[in-house]
Protein backbone atom coordinates (compact mmCIF):
# COMPACT_ATOMS: atom_id res chain seq x y z
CA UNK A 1 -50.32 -84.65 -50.21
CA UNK A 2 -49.01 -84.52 -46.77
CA UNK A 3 -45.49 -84.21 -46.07
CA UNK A 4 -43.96 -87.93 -44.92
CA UNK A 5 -43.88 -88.30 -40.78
CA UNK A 6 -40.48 -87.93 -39.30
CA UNK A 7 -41.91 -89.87 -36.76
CA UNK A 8 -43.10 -93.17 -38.40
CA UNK A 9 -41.00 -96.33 -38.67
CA UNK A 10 -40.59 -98.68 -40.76
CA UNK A 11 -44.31 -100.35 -41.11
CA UNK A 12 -46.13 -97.88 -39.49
CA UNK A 13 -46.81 -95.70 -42.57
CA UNK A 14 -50.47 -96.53 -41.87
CA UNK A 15 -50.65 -95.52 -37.95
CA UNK A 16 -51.05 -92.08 -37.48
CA UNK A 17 -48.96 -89.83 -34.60
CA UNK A 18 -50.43 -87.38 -32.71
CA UNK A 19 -47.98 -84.89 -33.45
CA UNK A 20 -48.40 -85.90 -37.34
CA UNK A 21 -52.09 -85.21 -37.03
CA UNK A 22 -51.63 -82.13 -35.40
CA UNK A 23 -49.13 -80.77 -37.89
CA UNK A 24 -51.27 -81.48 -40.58
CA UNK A 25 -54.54 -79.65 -39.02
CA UNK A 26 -52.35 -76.80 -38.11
CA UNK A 27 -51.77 -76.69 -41.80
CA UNK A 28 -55.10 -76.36 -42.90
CA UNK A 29 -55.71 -73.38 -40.57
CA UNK A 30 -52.43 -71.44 -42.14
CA UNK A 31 -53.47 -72.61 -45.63
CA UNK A 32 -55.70 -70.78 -48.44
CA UNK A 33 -57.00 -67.15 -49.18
CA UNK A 34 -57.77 -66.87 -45.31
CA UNK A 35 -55.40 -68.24 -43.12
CA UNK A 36 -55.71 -68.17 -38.84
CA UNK A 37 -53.40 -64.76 -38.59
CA UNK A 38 -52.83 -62.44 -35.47
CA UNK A 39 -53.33 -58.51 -35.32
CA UNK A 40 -49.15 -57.80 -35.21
CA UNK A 41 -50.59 -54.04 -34.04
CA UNK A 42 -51.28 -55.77 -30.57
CA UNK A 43 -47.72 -57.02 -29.89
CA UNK A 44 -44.41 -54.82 -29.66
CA UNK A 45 -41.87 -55.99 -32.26
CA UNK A 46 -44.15 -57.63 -35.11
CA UNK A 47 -45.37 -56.29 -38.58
CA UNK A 48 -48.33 -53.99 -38.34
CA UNK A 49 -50.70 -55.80 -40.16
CA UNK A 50 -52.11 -59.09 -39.53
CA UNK A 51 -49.93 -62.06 -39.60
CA UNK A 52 -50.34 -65.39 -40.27
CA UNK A 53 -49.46 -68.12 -37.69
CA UNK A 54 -46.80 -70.12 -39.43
CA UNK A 55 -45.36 -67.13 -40.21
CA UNK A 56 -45.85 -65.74 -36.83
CA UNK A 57 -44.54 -69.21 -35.19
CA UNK A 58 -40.88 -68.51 -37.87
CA UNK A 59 -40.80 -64.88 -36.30
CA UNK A 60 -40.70 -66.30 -32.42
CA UNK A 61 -37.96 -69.03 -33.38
CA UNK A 62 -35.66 -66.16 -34.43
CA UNK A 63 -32.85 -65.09 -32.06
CA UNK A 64 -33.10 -61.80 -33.10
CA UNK A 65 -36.78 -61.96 -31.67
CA UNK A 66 -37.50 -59.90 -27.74
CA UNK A 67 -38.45 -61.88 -24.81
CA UNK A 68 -40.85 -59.73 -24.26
CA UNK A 69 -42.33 -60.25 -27.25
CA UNK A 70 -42.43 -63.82 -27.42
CA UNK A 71 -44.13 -64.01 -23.91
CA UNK A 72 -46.84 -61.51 -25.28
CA UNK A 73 -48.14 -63.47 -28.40
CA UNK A 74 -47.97 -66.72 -25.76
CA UNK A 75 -50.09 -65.06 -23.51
CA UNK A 76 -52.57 -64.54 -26.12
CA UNK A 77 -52.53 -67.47 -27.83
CA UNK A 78 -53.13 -69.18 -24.33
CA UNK A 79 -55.94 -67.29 -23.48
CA UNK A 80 -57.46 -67.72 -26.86
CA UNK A 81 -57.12 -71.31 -26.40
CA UNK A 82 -58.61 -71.01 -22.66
CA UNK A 83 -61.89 -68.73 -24.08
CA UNK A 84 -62.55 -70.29 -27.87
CA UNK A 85 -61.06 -73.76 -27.76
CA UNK A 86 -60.77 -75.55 -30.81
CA UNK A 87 -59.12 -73.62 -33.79
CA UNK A 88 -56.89 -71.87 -31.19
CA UNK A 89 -56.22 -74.67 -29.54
CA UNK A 90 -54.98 -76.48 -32.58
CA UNK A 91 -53.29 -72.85 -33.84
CA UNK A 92 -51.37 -72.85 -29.76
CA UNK A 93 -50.37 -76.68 -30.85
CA UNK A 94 -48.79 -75.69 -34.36
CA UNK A 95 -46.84 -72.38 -33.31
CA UNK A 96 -45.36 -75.01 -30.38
CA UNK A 97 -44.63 -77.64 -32.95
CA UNK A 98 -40.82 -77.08 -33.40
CA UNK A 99 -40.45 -77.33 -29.62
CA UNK A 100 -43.01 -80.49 -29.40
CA UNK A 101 -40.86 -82.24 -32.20
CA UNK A 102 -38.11 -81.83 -30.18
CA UNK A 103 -38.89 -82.90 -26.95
CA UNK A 104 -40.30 -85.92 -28.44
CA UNK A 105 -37.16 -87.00 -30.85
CA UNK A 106 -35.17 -86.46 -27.76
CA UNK A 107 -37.35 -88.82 -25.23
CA UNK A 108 -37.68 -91.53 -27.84
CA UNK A 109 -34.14 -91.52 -30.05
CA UNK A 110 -32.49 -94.24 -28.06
CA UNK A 111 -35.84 -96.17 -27.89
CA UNK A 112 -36.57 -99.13 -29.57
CA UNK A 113 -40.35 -99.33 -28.74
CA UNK A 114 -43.49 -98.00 -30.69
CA UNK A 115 -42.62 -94.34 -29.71
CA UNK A 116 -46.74 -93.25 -30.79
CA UNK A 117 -48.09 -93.79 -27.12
CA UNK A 118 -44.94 -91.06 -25.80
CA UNK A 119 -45.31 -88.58 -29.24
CA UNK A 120 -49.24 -88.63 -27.71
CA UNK A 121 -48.10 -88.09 -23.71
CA UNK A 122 -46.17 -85.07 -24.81
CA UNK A 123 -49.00 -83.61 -27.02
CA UNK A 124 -51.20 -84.82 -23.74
CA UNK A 125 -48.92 -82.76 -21.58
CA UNK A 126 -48.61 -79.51 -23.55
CA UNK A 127 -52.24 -79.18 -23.58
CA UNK A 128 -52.82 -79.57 -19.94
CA UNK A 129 -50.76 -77.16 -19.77
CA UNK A 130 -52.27 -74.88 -21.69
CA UNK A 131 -55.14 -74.50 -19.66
CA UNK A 132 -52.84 -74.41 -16.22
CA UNK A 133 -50.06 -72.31 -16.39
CA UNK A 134 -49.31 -69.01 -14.89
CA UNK A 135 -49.08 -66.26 -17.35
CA UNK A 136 -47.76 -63.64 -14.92
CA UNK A 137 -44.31 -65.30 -15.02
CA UNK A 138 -42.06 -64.53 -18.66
CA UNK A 139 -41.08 -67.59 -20.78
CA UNK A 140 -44.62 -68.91 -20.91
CA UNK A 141 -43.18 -71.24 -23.92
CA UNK A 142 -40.31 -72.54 -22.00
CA UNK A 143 -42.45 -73.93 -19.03
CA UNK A 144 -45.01 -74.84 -21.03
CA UNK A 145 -42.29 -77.30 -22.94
CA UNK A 146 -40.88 -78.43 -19.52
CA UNK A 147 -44.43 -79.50 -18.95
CA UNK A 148 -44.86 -81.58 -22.35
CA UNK A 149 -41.08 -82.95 -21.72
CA UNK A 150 -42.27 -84.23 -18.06
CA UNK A 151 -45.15 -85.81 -19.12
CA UNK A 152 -43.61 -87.99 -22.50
CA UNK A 153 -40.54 -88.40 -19.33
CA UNK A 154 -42.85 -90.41 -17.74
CA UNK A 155 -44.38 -92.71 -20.22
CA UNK A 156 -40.94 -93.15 -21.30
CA UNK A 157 -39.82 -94.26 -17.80
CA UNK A 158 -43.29 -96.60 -17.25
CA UNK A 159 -42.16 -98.12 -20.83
CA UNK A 160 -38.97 -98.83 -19.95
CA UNK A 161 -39.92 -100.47 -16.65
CA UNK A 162 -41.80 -103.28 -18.67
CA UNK A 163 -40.30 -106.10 -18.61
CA UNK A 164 -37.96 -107.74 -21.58
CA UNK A 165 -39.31 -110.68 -23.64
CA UNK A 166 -36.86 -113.57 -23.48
CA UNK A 167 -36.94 -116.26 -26.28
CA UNK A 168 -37.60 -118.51 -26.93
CA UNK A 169 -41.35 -118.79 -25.07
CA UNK A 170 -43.41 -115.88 -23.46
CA UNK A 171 -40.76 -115.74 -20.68
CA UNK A 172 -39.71 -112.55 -19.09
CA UNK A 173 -36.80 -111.20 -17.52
CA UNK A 174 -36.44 -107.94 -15.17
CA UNK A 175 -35.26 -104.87 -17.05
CA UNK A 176 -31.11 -104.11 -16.82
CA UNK A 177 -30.19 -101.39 -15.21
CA UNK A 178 -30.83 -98.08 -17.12
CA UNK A 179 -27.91 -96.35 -17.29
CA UNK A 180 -28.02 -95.68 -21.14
CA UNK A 181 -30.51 -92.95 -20.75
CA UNK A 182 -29.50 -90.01 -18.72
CA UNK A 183 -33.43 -88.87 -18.01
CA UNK A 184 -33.48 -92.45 -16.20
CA UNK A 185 -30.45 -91.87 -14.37
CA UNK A 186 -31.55 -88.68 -12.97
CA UNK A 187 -35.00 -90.03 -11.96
CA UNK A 188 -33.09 -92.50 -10.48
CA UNK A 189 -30.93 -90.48 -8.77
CA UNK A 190 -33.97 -88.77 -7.47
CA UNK A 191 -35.94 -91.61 -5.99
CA UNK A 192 -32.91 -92.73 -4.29
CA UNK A 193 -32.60 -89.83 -1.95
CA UNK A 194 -28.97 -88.63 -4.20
CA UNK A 195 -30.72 -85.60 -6.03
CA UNK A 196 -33.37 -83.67 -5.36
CA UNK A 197 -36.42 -83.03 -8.15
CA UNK A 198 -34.46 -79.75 -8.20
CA UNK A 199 -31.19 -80.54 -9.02
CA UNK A 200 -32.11 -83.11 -11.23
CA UNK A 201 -34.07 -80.46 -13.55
CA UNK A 202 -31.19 -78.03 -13.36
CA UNK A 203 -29.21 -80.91 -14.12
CA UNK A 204 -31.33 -81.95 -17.15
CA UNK A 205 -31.85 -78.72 -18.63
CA UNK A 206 -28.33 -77.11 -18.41
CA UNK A 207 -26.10 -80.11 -19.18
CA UNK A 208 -28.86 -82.37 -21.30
CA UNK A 209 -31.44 -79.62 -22.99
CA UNK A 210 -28.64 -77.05 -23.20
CA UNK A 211 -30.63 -73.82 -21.53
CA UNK A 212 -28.00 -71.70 -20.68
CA UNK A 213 -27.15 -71.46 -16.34
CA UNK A 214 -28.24 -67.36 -16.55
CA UNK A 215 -32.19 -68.58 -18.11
CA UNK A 216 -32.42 -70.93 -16.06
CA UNK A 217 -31.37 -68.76 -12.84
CA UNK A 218 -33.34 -66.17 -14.14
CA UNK A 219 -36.67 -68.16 -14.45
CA UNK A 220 -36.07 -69.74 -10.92
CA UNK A 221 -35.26 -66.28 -9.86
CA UNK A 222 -31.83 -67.10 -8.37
CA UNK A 223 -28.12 -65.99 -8.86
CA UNK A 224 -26.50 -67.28 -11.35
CA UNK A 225 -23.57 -68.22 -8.78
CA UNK A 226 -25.43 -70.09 -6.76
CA UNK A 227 -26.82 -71.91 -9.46
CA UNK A 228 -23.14 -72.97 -10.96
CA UNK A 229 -22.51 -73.74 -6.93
CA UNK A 230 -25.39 -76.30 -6.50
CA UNK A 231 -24.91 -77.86 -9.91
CA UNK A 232 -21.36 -78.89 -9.22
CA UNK A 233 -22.45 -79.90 -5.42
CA UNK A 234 -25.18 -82.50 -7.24
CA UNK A 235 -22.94 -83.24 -9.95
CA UNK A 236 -20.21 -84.80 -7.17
CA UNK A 237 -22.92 -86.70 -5.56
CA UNK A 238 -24.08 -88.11 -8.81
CA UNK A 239 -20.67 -89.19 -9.88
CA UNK A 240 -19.99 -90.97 -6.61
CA UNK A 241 -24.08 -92.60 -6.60
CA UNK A 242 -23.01 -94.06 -10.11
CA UNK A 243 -19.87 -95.13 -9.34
CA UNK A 244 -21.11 -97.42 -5.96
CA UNK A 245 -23.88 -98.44 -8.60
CA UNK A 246 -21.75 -99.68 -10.85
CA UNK A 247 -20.21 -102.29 -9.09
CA UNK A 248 -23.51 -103.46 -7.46
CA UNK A 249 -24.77 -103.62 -11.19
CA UNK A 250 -25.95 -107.00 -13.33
CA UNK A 251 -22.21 -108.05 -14.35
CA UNK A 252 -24.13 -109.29 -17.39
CA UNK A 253 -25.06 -106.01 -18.24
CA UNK A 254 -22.38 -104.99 -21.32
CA UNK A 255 -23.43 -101.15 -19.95
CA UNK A 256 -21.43 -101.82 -16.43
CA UNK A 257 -18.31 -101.86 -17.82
CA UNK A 258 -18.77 -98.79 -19.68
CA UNK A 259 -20.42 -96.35 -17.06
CA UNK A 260 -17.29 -97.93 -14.64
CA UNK A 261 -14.39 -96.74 -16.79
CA UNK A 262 -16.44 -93.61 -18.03
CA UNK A 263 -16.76 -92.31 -14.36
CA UNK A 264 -13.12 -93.79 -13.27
CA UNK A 265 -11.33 -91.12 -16.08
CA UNK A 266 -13.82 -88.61 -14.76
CA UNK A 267 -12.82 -88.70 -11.02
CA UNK A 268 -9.65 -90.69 -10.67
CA UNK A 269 -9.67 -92.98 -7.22
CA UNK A 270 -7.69 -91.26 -4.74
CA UNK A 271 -4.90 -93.13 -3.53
CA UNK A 272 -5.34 -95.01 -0.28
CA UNK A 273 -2.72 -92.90 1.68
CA UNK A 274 -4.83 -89.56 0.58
CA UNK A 275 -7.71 -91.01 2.07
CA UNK A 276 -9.38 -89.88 5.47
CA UNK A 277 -8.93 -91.79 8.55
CA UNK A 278 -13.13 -92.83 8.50
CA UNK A 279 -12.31 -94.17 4.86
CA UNK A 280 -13.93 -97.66 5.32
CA UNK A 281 -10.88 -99.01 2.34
CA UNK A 282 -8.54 -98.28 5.26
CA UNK A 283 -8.19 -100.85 8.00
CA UNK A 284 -7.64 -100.23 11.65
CA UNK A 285 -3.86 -101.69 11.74
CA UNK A 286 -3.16 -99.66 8.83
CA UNK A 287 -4.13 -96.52 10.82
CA UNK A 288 -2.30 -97.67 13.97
CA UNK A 289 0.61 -98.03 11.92
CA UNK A 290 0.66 -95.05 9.82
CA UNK A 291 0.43 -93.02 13.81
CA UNK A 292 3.70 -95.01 14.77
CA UNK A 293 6.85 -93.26 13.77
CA UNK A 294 9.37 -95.60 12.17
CA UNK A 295 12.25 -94.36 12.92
CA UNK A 296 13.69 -91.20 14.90
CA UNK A 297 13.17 -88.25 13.31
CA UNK A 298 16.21 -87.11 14.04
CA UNK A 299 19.99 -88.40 13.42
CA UNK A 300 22.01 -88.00 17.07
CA UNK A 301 25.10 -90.09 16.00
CA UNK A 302 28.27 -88.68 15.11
CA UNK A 303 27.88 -88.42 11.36
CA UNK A 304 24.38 -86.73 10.95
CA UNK A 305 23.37 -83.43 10.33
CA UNK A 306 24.89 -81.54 7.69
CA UNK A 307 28.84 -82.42 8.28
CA UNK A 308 27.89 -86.08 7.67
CA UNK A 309 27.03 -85.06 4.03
CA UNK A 310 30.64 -84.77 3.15
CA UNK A 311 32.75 -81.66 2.70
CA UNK A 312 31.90 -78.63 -0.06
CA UNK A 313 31.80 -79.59 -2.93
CA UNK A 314 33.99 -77.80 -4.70
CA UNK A 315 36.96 -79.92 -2.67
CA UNK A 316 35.53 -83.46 -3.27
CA UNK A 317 34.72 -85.38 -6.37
CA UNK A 318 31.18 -86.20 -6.59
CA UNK A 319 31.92 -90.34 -5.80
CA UNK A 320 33.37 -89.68 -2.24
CA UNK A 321 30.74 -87.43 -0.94
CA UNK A 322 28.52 -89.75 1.24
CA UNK A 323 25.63 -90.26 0.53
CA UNK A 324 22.66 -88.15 3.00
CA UNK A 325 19.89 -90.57 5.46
């Protein structure tokens, strides 16, 4: 009997997922007297013997595992998949699995939709990969996930978009703003001219996926200074784009309040004195004003300066020396 779907809802035991389906098929192909294996001879780092591909999927997922040769038994499983189709197709799909199951429990946990039709866009996404990506570049598995996690992206963000039944009736009402998923925010961000498709993926796979800065300078072939350096640069921009948003925002929408007072701790307002002279909070008498002097700067009567401050005080009790301007 197959294992129960961590995908599946409540009521949906009898719709299948895509990435169900293809966990079970990828189980045939491992199970029985003569599973799907790989020569380990061919690749640096494996068993010499043949292997078979759940167990060669749990040897890539180690740490302990080279880069090197991960991106080697990629390679070959892509080109497999490219030359023979089916069974190493499906085998590509199941060694992948872990990182499929991921992307797709991320896109869909705060989700309250069927998730099926975004499990399938990721699956959909992966394998058009598959027969498109460059192997000449290393961490064939890593781009190849960025690809499934931009494709369920979208059919997350086209969900989303739909608009939200009202009742009672068949009314409708425009969605609220989405600020409780970050993805959206970043899109966001991006079609309003804030981010660029650039910072928003560094953005999304440092602070949201967790890659670490040096992989992801490394596959974008960049310093890893310059990296921290634009990051922080977008990250400013962001903060002040959501901050203006917020107060333009649905005041009916219970998430205002919250992405207001999250991004006021995060960057206190400055006061209004601190503020530059094109600060648009600052009005024009209040400049004109602050470039007046008050008063003279200094003291020309007889009891200024230092000697109006009373005499040393070693020869005065501290109530009769004066007190200074």
């Amino acid at each position: 009997m197959a294992a129960q779907s961590v995908f599946r809802r409540g009521g949906d035991d009898t719709v299948p997922n895509s990435l169900d389906i293809a966990r079970d098929t990828f189980t045939w192909l491992v199970t029985g007297p003569h599973p799907v294996s790989l020569n380990g001879r061919l690749f640096p780092g494996l068993p010499d013997r043949y292997i078979p591909l759940d167990e060669v999927r749990d040897r890539l997922l180690a740490r302990r595992c080279p880069q090197a040769t991960r991106d080697a038994v990629w390679a070959h499983l892509v080109l497999r998949s490219r030359t023979e189709g089916a069974t190493w197709t499906v085998a590509a799909v199941g060694v992948a699995l872990p990182a499929l199951t991921s992307v797709a429990a991320t896109l869909t946990d705060r989700f309250a939709g069927d998730p099926a039709d975004i499990h399938a866009e990721v699956l959909r996404g992966f394998l058009t990969a598959l027969s498109t990506i460059d192997l000449r570049p290393p961490r064939i598995m890593l781009r190849l996930r960025w690809e499934a996690y931009r494709s369920g992206h979208q059919a997350l963000a086209e969900a989303l978009a739909g608009p939200t039944p009202v009742a009672p009736g068949f009314r409708s009402t425009p969605p609220h703003a989405p600020w409780g998923h970050p993805d959206l925010v970043l899109a966001r961000a991006v079609a309003d001219g804030v981010l660029t498709q650039t910072e928003a993926a560094l953005i999304g796979a440092t602070r949201l996926e967790q890659v670490p800065v040096a992989d992801w300078a490394a596959q974008h072939e960049t310093g890893e200074w310059a990296v921290y350096k634009t990051r922080k640069r977008a990250e400013f921009r962001l903060a002040a784009y959501l901050r203006d948003g917020a107060a333009e925002a649905d005041p009916t929408d219970p998430l205002t309040d919250q992405v207001a007072t999250a991004m006021a701790l995060a960057h206190p307002a400055v006061p209004a004195r601190d503020l530059p002279r094109s600060s648009l909070s600052v009005s024009v008498a209040e400049v004109e004003s602050a470039e007046k002097p008050q008063g003279r700067v200094s003291k020309t009567d007889p009891n200024s300066g230092v000697q109006g401050c009373g005499t040393h005080p070693r020869s005065a009790r501290p109530s009769e020396v004066p007190q200074c301007a």
